[in-house]
N, C-alpha and C. Protein backbone atom coordinates (compact mmCIF):
# COMPACT_ATOMS: atom_id res chain seq x y z
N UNK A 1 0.07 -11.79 -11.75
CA UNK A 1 0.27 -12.40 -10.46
C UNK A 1 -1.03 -13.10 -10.06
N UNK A 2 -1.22 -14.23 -9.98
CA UNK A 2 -2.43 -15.32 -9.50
C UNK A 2 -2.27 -15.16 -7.57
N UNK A 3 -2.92 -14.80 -7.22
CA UNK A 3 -2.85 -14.97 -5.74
C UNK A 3 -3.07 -16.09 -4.96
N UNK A 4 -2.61 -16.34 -4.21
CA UNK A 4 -2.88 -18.10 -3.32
C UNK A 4 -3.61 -17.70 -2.37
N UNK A 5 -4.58 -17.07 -2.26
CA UNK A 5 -5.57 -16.97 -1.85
C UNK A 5 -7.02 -17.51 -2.80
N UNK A 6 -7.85 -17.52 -1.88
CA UNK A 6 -9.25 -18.52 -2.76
C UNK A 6 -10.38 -17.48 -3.10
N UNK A 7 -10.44 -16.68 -1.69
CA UNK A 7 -11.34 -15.37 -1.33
C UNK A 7 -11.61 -14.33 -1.84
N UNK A 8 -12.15 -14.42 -2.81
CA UNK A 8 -12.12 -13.09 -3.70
C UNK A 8 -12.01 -11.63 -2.98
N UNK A 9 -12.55 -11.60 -2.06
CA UNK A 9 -12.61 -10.21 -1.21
C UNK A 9 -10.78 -10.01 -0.50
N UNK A 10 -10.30 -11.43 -0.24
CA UNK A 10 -9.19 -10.92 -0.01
C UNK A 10 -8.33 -10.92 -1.04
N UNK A 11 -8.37 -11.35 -2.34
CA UNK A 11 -7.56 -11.10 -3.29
C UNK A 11 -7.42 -9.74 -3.52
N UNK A 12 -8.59 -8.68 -3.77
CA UNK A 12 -8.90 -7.60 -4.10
C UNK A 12 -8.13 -6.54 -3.29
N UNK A 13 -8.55 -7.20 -1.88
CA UNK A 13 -7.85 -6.48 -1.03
C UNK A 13 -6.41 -6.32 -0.76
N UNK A 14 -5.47 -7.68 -1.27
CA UNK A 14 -4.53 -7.73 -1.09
C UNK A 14 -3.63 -7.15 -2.32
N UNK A 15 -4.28 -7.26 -3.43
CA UNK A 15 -3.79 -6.99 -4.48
C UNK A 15 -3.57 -5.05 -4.59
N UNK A 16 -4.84 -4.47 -3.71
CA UNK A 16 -4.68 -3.05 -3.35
C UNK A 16 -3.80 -2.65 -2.46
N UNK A 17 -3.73 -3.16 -1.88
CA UNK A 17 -2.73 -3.10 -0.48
C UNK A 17 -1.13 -3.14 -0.73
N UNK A 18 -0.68 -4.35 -1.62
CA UNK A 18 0.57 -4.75 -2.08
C UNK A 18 0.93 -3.38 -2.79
N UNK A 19 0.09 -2.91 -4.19
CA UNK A 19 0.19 -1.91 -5.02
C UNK A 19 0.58 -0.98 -4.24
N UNK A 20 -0.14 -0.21 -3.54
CA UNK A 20 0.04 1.14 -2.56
C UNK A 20 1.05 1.09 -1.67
N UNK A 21 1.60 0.18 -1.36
CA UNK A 21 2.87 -0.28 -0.53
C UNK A 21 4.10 -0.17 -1.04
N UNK A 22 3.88 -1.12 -2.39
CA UNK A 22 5.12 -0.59 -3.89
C UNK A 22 4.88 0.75 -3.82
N UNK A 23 3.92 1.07 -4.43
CA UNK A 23 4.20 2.46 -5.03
C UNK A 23 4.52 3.57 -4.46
N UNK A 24 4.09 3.70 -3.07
CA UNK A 24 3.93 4.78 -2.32
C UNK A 24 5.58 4.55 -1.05
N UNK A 25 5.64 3.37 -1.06
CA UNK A 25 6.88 3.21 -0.57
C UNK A 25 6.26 3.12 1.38
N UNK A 26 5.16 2.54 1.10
CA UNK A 26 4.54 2.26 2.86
C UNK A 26 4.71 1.22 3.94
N UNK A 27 5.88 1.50 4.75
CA UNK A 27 5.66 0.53 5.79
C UNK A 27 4.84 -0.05 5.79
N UNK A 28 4.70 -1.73 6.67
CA UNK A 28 3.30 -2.38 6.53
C UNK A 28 2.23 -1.47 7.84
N UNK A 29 3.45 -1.28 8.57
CA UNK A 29 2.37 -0.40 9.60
C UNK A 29 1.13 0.55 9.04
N UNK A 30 2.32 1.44 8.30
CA UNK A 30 1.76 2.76 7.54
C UNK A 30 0.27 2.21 6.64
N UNK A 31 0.24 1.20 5.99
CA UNK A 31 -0.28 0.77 4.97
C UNK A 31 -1.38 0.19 6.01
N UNK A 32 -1.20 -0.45 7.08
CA UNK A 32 -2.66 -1.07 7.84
C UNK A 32 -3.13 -0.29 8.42
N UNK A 33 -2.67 1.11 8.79
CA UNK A 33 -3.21 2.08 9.44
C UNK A 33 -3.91 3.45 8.30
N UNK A 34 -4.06 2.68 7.59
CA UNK A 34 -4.18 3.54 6.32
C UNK A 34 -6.27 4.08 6.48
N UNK A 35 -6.45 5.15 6.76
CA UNK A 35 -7.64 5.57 7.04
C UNK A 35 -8.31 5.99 5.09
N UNK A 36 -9.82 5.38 5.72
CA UNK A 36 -10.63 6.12 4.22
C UNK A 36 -10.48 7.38 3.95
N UNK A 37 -10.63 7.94 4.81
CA UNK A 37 -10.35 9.81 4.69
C UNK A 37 -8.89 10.27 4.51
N UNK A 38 -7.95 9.23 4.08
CA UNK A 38 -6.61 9.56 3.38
C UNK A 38 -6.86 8.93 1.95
N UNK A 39 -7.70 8.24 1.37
CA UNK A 39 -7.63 7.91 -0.02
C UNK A 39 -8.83 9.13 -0.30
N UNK A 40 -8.56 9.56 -1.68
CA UNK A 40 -9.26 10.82 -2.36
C UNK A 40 -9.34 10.41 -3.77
N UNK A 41 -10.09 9.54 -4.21
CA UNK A 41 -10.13 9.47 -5.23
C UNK A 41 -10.54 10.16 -6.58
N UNK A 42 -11.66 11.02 -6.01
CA UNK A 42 -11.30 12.28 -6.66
C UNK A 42 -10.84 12.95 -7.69
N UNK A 43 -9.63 13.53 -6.39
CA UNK A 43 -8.75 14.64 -6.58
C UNK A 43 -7.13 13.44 -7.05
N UNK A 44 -7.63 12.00 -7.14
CA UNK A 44 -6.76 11.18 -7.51
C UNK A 44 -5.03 11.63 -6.32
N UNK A 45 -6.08 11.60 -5.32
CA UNK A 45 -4.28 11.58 -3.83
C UNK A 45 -4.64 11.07 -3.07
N UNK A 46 -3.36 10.46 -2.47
CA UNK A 46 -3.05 9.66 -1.14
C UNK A 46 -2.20 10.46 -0.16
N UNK A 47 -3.06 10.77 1.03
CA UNK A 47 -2.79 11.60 1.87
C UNK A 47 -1.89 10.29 3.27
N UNK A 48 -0.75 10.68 3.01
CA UNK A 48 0.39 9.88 3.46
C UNK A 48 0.81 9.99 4.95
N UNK A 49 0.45 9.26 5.89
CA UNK A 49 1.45 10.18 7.09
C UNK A 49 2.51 8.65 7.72
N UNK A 50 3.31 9.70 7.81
CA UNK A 50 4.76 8.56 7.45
C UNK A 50 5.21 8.70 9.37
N UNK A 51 5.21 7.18 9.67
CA UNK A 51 5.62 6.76 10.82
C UNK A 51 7.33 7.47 11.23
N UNK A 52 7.65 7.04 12.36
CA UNK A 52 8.94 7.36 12.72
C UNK A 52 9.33 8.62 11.94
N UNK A 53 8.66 9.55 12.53
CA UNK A 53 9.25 11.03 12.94
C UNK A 53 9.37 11.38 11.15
N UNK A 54 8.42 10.86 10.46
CA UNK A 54 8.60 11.56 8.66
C UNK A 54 7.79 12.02 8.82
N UNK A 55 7.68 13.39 7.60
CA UNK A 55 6.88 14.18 7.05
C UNK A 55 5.15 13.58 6.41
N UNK A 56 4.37 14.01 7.01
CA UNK A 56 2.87 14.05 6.52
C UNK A 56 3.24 14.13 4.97
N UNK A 57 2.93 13.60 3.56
CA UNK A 57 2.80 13.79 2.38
C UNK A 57 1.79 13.46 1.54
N UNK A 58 1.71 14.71 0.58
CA UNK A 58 0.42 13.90 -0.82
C UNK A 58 1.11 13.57 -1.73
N UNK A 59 0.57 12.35 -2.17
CA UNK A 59 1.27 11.14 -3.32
C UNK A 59 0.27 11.27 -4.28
N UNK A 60 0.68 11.51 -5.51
CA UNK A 60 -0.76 11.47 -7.08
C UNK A 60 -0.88 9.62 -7.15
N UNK A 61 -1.98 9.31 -7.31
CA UNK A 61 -2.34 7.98 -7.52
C UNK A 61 -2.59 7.98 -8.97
N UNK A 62 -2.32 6.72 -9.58
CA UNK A 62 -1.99 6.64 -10.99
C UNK A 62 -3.53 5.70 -11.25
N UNK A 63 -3.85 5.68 -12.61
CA UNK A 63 -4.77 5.07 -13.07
C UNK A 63 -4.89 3.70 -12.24
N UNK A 64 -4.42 2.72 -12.32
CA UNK A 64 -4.18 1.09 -11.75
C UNK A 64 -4.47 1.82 -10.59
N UNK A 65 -3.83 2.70 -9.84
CA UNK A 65 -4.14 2.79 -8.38
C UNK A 65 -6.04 2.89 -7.93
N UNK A 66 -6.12 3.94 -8.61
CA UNK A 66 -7.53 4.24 -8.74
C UNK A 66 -8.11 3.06 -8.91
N UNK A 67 -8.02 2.08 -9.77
CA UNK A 67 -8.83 0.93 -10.04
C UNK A 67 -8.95 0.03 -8.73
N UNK A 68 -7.68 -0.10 -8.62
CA UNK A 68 -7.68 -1.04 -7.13
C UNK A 68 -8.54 -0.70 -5.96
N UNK A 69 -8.34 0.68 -5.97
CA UNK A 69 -8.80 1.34 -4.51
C UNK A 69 -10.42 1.08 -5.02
N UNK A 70 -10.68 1.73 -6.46
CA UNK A 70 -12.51 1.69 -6.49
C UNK A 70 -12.74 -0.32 -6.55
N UNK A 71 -12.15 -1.04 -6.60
CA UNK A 71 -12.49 -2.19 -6.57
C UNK A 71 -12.50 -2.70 -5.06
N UNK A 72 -11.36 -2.35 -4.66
CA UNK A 72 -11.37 -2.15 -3.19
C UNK A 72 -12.52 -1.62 -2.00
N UNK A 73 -13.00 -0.38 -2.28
CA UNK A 73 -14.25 0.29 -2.06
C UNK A 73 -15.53 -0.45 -2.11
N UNK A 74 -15.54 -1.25 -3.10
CA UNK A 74 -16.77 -1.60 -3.87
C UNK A 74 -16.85 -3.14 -2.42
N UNK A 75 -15.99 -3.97 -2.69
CA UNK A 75 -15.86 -4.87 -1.70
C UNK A 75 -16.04 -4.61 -0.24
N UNK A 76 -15.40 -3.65 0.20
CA UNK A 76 -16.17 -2.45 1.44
C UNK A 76 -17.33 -2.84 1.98
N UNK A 77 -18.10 -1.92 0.86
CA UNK A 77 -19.39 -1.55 0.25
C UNK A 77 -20.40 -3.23 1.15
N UNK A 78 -19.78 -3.88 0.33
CA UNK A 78 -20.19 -5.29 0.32
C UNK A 78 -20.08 -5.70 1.65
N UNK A 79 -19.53 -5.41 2.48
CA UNK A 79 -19.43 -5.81 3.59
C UNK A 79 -20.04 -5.56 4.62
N UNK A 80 -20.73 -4.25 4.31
CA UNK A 80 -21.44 -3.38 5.06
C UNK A 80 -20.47 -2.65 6.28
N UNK A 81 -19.51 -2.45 6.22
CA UNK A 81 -18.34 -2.21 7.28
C UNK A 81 -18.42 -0.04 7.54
N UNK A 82 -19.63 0.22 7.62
CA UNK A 82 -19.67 1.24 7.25
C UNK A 82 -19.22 2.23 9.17
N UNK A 83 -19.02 1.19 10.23
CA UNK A 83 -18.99 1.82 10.88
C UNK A 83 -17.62 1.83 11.38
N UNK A 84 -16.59 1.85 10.37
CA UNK A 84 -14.88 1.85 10.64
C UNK A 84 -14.39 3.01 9.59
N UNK A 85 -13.34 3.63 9.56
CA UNK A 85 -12.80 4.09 8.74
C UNK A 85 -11.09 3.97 8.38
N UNK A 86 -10.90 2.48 8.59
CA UNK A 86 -10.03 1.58 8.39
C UNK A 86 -10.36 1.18 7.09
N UNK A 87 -9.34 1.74 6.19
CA UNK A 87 -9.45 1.13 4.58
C UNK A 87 -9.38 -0.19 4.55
N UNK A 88 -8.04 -0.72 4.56
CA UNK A 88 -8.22 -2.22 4.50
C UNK A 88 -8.45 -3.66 5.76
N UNK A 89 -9.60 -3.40 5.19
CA UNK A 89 -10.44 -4.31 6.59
C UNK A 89 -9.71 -5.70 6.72
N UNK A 90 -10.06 -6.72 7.79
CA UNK A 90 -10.02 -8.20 7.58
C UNK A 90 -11.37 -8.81 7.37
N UNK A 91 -11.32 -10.30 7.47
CA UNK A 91 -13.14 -10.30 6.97
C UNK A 91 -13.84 -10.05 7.99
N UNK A 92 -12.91 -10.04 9.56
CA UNK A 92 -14.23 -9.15 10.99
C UNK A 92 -14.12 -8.42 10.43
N UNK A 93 -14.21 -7.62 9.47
CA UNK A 93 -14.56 -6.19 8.80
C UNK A 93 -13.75 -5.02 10.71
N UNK A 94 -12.61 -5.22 10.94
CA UNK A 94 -11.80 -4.59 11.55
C UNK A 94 -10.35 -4.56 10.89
N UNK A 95 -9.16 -3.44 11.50
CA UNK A 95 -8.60 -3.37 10.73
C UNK A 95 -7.58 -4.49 10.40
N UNK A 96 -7.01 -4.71 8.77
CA UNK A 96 -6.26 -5.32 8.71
C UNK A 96 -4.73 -5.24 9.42
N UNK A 97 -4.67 -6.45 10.58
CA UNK A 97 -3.57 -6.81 11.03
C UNK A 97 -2.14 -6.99 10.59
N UNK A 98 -1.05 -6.19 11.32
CA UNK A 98 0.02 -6.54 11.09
C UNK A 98 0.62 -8.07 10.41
N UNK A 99 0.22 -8.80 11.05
CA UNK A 99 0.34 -10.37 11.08
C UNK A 99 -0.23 -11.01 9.86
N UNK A 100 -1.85 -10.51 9.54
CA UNK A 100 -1.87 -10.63 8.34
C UNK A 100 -1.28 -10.34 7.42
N UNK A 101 -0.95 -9.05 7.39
CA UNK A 101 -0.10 -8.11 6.26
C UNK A 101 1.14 -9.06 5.92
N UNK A 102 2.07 -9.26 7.10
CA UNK A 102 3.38 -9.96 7.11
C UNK A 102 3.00 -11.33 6.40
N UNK A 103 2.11 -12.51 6.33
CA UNK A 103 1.92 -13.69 6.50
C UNK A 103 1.03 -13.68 4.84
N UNK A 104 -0.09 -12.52 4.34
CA UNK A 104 0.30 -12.29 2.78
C UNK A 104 1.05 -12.11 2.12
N UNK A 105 1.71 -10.86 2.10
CA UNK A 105 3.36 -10.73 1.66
C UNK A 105 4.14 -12.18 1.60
N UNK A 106 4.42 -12.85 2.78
CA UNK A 106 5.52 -13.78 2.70
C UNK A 106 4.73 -15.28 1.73
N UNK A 107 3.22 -15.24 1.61
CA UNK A 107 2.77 -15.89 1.20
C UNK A 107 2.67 -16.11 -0.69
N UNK A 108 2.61 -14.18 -1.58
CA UNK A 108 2.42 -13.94 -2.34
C UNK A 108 4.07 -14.27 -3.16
N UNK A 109 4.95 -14.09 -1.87
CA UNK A 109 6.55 -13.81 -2.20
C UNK A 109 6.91 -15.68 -2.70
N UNK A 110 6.46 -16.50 -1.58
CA UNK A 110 6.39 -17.95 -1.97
C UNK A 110 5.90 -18.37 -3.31
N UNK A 111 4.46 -17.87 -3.72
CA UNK A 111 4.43 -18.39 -4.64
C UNK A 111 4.99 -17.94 -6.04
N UNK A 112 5.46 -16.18 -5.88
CA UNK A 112 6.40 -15.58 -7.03
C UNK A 112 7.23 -16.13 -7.05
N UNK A 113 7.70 -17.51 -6.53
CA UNK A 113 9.06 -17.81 -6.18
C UNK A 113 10.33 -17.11 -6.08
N UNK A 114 9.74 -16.08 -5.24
CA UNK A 114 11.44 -15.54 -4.59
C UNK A 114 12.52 -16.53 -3.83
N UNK A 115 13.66 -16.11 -4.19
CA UNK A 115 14.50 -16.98 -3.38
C UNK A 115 14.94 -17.01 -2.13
N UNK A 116 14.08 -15.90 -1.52
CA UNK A 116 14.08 -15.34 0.17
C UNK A 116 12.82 -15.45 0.15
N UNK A 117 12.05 -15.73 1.45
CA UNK A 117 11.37 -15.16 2.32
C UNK A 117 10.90 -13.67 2.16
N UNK A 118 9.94 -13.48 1.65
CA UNK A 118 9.34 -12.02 1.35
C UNK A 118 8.70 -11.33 2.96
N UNK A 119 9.19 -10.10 2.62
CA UNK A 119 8.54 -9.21 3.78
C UNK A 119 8.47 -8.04 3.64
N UNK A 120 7.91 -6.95 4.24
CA UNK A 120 7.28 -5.96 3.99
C UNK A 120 8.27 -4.77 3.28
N UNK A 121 9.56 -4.74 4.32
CA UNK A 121 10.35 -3.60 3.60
C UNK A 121 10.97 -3.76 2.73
N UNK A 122 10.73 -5.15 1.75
CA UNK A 122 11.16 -5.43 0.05
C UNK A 122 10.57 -4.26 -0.72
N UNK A 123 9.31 -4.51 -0.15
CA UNK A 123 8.46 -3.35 -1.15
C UNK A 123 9.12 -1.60 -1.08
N UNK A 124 9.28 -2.10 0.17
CA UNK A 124 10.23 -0.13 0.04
C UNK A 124 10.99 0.09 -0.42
N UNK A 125 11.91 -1.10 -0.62
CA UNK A 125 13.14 -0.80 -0.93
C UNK A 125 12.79 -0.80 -3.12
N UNK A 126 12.24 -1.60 -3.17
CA UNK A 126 11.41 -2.26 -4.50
C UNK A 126 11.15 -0.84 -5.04
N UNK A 127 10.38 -0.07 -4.17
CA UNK A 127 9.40 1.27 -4.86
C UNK A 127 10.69 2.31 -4.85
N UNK A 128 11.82 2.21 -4.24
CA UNK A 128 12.90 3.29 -4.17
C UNK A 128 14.01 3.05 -5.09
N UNK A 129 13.93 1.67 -5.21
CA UNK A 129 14.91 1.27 -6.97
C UNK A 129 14.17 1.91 -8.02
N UNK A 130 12.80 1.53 -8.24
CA UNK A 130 11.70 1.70 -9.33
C UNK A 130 11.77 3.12 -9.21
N UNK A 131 11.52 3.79 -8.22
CA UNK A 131 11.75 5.41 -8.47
C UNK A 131 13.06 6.18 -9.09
N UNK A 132 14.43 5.51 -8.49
CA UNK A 132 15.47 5.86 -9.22
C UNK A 132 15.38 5.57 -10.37
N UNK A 133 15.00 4.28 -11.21
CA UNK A 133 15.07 4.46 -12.59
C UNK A 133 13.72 5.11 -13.28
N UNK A 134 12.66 5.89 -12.68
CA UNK A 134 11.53 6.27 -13.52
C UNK A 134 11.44 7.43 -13.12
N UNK A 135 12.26 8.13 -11.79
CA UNK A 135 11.91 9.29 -11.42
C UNK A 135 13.22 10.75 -11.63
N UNK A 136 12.95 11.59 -12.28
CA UNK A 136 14.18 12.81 -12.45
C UNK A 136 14.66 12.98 -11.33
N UNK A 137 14.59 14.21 -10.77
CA UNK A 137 15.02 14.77 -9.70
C UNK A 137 14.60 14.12 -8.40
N UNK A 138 16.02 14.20 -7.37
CA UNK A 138 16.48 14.09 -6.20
C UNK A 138 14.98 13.99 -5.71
N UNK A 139 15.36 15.55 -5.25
CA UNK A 139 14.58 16.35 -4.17
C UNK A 139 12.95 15.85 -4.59
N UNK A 140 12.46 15.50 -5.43
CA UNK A 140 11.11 14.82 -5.40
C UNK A 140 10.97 13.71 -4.89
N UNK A 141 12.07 12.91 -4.57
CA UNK A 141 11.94 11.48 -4.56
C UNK A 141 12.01 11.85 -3.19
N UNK A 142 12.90 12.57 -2.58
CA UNK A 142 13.26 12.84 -1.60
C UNK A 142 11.61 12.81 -0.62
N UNK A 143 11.08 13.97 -1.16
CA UNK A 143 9.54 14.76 -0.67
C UNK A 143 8.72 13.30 -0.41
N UNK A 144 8.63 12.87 -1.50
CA UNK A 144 7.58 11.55 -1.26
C UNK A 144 7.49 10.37 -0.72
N UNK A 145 9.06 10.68 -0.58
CA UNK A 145 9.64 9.29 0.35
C UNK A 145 10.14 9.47 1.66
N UNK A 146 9.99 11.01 2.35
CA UNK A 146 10.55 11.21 3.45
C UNK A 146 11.36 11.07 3.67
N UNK A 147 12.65 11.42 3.15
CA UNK A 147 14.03 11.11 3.04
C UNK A 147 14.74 12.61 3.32
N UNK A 148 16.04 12.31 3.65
CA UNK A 148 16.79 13.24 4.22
C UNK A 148 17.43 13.96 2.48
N UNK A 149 17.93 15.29 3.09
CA UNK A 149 18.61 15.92 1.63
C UNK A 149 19.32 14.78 0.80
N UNK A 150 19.69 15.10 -0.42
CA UNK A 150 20.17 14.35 -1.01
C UNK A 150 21.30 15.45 -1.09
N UNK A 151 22.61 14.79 -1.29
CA UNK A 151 23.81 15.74 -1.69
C UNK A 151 24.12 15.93 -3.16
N UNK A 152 23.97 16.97 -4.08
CA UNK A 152 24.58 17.01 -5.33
C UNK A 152 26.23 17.13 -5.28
């Protein structure tokens, strides 16, 4: 994926942001409100807290994830933004905006040439197909995605 962006700092950023959104299945809210002291790189988890009345969850971050986030970090770093604890900044090194979020997405979706208009809850729905075909059991998908019982 080539980004239509020019900015290296926001490629990096956006390219982390998009990932963790797929994967983790994050509202754009969830995802701009996303605090440093919920990424653990570490202990390789993403400490999740899920809007509209869902369950708090820990998500395992996969290799690529890790990369993004420490590339992500590193750009941070660079910014000197040390007095926020808003992961993904804008370049006021404050947090990244709804509006932005919406207006990358629909921007990244243009040039993938989708045949819609891209927006945020593609990706949820995107990370909850991708989980049905890569993930076993229900009740896990269930846990990580804040979802109601599943019926056998």
């Amino acid at each position: 994926m080539t980004p239509p962006r020019e900015d290296a700092t926001q490629r990096v950023r956006d390219r982390c942001f998009l990932l963790l959104m797929f994967r983790h299945g994050l509202r754009v809210s969830e995802a701009c409100a996303l605090q440093l002291s919920q990424v653990d790189i570490e202990s390789r988890i993403l400490h999740v807290t899920w809007l509209k009345k869902g369950l708090s969850t820990t998500h395992p971050l996969r290799l690529d994830e890790i990369k993004a986030i420490k590339a992500c970090l590193t750009i941070r770093t660079k910014m000197k933004a040390d007095t926020t604890d808003d992961f993904f900044l804008s370049n006021r090194r404050g947090a990244l905006s709804l509006k932005m979020a919406w207006l990358a997405i629909r921007n990244y979706g243009e040039q993938a040439g989708l045949p819609l208009p891209g927006h945020p809850h593609m990706l949820c729905h995107a990370c909850g197909y991708a989980n049905k075909k890569t993930q076993p059991p229900c009740r896990e998908e269930r846990d990580l995605m804040r979802r109601e019982p599943c019926i056998m």
